[in-house]
PDB file of N, CA and C in Angstrom:
ATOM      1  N   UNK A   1     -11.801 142.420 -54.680  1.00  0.00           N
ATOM      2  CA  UNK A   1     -10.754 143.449 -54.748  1.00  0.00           C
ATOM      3  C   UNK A   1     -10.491 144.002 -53.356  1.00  0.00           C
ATOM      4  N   UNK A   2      -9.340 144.292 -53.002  1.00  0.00           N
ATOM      5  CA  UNK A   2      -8.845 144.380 -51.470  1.00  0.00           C
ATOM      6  C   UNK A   2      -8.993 146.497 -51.839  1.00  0.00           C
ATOM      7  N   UNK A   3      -8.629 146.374 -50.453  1.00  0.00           N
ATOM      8  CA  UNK A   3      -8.273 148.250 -50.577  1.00  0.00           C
ATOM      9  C   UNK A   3      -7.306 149.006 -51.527  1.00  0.00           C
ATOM     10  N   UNK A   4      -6.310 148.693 -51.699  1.00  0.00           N
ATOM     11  CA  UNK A   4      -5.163 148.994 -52.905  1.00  0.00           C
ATOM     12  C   UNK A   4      -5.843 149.262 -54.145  1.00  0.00           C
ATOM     13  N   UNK A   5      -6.679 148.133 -54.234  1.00  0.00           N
ATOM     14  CA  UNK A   5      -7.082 148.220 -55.868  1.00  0.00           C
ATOM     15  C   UNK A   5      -8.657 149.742 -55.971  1.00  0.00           C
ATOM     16  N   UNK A   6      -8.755 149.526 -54.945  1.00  0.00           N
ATOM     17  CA  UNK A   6      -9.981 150.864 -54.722  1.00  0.00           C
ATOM     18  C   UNK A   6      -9.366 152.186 -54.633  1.00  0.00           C
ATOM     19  N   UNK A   7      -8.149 152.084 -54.076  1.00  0.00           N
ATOM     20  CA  UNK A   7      -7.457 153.619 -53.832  1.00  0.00           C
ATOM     21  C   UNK A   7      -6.898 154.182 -54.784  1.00  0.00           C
ATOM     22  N   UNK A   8      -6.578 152.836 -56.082  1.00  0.00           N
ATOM     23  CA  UNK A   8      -5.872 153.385 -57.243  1.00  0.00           C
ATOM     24  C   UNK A   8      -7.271 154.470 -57.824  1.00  0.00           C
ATOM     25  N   UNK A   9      -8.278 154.327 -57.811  1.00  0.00           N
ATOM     26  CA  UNK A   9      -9.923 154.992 -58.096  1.00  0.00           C
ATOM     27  C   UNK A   9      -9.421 156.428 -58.180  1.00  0.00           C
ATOM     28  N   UNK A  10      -8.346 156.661 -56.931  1.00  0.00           N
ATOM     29  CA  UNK A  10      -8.573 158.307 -56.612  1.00  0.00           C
ATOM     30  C   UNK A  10      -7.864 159.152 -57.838  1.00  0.00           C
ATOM     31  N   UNK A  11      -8.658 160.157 -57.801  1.00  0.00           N
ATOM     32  CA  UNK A  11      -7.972 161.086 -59.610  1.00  0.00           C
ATOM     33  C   UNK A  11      -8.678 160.746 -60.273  1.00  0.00           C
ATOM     34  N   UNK A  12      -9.257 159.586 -60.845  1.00  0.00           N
ATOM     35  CA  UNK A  12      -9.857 159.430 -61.745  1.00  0.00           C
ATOM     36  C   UNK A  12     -10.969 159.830 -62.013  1.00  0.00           C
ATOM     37  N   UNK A  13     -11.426 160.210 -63.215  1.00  0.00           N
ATOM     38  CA  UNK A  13     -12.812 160.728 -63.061  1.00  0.00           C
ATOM     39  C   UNK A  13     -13.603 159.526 -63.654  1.00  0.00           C
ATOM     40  N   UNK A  14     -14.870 159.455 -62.767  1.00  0.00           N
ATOM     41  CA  UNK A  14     -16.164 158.683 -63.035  1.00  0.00           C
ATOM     42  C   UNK A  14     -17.114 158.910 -63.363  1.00  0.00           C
ATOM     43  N   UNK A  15     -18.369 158.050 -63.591  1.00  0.00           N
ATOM     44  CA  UNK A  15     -19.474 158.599 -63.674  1.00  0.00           C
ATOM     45  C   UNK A  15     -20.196 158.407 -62.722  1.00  0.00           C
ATOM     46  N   UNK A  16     -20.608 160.039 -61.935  1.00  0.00           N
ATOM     47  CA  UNK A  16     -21.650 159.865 -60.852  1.00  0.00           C
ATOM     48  C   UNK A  16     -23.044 160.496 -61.066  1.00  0.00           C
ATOM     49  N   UNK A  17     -24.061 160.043 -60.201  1.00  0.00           N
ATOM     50  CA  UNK A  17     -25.142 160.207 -60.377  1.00  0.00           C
ATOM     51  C   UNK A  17     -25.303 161.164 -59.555  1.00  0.00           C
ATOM     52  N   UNK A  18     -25.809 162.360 -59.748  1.00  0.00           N
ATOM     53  CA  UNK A  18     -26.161 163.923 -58.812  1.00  0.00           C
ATOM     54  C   UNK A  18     -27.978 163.563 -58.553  1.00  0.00           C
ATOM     55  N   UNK A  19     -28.195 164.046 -57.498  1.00  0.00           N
ATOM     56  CA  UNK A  19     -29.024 163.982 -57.036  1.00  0.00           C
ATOM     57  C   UNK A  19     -30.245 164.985 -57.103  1.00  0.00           C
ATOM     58  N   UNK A  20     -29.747 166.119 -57.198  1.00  0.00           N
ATOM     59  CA  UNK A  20     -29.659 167.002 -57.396  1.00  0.00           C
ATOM     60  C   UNK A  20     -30.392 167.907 -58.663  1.00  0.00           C
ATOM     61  N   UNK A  21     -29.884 167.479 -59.874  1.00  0.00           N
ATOM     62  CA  UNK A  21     -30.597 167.718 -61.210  1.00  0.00           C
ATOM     63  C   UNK A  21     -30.573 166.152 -61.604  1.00  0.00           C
ATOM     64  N   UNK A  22     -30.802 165.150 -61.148  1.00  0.00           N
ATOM     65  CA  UNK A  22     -31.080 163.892 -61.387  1.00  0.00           C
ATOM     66  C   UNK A  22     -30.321 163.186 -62.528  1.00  0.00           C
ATOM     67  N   UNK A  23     -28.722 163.788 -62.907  1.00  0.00           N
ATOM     68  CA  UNK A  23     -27.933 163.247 -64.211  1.00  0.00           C
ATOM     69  C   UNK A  23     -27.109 162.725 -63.560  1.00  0.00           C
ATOM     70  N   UNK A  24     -26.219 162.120 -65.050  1.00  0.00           N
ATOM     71  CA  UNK A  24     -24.968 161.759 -64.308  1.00  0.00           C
ATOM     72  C   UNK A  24     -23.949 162.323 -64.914  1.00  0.00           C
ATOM     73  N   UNK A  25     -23.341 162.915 -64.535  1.00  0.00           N
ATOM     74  CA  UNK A  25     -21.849 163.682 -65.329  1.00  0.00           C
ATOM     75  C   UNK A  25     -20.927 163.242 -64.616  1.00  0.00           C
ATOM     76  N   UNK A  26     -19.552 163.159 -65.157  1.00  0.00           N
ATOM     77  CA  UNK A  26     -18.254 162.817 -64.944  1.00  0.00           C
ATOM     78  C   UNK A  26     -17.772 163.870 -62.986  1.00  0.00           C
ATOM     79  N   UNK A  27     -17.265 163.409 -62.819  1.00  0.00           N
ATOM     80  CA  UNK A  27     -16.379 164.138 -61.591  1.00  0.00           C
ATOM     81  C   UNK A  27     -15.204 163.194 -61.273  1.00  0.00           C
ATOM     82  N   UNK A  28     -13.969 164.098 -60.473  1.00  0.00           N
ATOM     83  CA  UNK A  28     -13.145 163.035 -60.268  1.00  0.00           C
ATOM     84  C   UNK A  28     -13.228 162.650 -59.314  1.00  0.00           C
ATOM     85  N   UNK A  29     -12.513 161.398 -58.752  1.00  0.00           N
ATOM     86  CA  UNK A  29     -12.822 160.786 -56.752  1.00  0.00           C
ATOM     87  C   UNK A  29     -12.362 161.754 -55.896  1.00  0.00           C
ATOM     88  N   UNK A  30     -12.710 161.959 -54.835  1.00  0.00           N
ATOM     89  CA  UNK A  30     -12.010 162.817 -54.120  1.00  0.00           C
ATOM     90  C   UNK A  30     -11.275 161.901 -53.336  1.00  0.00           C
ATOM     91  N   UNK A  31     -12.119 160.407 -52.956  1.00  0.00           N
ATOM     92  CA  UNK A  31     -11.711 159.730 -51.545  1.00  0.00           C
ATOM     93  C   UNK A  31     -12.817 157.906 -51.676  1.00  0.00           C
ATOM     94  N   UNK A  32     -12.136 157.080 -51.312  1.00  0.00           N
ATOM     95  CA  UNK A  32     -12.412 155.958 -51.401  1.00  0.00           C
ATOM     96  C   UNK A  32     -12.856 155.829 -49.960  1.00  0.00           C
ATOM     97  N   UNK A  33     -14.375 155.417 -49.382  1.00  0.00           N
ATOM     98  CA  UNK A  33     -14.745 154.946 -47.820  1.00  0.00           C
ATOM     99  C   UNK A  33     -15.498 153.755 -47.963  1.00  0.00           C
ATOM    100  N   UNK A  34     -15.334 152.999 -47.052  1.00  0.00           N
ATOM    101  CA  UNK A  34     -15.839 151.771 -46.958  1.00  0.00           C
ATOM    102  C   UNK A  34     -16.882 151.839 -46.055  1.00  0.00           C
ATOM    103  N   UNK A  35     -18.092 151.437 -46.637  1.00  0.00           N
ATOM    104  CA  UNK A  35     -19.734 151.023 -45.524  1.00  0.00           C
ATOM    105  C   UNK A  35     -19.851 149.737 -44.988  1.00  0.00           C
ATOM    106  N   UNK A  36     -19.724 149.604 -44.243  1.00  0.00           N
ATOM    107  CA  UNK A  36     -20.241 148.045 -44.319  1.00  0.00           C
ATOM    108  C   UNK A  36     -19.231 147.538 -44.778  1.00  0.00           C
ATOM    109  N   UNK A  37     -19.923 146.495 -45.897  1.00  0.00           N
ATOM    110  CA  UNK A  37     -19.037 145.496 -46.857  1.00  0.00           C
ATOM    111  C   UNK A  37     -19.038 146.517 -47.854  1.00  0.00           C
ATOM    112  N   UNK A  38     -19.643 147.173 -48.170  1.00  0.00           N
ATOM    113  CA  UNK A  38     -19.359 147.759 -49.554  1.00  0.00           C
ATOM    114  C   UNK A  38     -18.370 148.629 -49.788  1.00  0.00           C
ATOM    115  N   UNK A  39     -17.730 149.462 -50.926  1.00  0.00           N
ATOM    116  CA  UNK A  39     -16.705 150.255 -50.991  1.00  0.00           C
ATOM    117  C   UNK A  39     -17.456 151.524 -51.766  1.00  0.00           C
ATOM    118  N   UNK A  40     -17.371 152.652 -51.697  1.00  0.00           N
ATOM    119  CA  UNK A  40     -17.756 154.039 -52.234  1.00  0.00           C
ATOM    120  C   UNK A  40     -16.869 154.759 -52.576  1.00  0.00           C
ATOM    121  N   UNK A  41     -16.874 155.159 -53.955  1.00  0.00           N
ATOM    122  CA  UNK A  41     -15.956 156.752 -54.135  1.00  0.00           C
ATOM    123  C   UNK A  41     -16.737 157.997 -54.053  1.00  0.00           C
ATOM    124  N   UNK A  42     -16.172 158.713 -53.214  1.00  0.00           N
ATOM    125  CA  UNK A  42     -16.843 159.872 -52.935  1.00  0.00           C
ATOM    126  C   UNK A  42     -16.353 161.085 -54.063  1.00  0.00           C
ATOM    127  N   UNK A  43     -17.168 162.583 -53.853  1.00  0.00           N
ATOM    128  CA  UNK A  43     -16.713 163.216 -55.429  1.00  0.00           C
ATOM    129  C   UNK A  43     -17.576 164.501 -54.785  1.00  0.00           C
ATOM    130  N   UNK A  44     -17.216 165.387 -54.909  1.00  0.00           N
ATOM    131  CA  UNK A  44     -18.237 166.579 -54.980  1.00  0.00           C
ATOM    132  C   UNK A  44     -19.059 166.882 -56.148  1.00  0.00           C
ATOM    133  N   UNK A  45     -20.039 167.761 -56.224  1.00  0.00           N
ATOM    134  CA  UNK A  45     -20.164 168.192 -57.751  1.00  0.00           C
ATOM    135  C   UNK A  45     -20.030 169.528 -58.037  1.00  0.00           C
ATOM    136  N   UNK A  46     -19.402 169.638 -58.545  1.00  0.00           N
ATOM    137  CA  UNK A  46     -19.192 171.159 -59.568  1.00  0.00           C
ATOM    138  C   UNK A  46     -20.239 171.920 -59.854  1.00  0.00           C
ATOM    139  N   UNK A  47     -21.358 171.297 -60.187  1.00  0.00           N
ATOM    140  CA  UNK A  47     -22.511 172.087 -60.358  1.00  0.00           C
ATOM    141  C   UNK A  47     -22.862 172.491 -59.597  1.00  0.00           C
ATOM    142  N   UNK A  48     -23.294 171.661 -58.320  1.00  0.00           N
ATOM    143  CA  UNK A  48     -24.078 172.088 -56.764  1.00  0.00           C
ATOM    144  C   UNK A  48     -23.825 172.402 -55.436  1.00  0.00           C
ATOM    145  N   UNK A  49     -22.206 171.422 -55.721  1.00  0.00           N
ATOM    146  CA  UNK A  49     -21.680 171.594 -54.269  1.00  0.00           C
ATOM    147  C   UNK A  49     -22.231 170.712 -53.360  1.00  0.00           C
ATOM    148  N   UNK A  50     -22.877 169.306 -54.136  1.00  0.00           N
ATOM    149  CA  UNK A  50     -23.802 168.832 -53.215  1.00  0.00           C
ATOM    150  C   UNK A  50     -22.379 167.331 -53.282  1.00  0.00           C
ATOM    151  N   UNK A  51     -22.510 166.199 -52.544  1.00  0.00           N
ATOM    152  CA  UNK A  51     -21.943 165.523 -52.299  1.00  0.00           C
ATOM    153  C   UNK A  51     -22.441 163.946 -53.072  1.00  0.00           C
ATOM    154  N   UNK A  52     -21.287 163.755 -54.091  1.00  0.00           N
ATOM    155  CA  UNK A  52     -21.659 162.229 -55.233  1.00  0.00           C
ATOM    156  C   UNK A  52     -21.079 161.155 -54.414  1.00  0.00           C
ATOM    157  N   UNK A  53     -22.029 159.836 -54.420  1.00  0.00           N
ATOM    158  CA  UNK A  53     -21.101 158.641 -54.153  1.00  0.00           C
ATOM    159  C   UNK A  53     -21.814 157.678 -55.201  1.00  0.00           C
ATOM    160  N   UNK A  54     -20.555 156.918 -55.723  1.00  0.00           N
ATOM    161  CA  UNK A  54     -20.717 155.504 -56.404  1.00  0.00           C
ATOM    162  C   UNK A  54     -20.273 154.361 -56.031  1.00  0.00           C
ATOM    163  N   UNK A  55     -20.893 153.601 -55.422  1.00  0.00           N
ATOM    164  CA  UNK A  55     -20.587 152.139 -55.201  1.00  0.00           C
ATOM    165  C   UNK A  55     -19.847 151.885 -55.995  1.00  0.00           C
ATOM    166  N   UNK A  56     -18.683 150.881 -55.613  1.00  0.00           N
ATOM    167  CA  UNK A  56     -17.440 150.543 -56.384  1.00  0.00           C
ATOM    168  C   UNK A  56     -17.671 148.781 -56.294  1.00  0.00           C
ATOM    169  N   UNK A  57     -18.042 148.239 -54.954  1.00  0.00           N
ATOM    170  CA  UNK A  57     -18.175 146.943 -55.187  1.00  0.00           C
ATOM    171  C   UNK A  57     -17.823 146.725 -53.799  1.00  0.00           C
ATOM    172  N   UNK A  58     -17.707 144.820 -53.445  1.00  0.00           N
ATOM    173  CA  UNK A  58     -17.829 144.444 -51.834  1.00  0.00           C
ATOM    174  C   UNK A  58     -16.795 143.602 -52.057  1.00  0.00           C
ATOM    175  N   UNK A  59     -16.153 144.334 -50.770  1.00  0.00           N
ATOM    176  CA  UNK A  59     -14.827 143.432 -50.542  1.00  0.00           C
ATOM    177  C   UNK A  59     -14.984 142.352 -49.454  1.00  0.00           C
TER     178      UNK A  59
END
């Protein structure tokens, strides 16, 4: 999947893993960044204020 198909991600809400209280609850993307090869949606959390990312996959 190229960049286009990762940016459509943004708005949507996912499931991320908080670090935090160790769950995973829904949040929406804030922002799609690329590591490396890999792709991440980034997300704040509502609960903590602490900062969610989920691997999306390698382009």
């Amino acid at each position: 999947m190229g960049k286009k198909n990762f940016e459509n991600m943004i708005g949507k809400n996912l499931t991320f893993y908080c670090v935090k209280c160790r769950h995973k609850h829904p949040s929406k993307v804030e922002k799609v960044v690329k590591k490396g090869k890999a792709w991440f949606a980034v997300s704040t959390c509502e609960k903590h204020g602490n900062t969610l990312w989920k691997i999306l996959g390698r382009a």
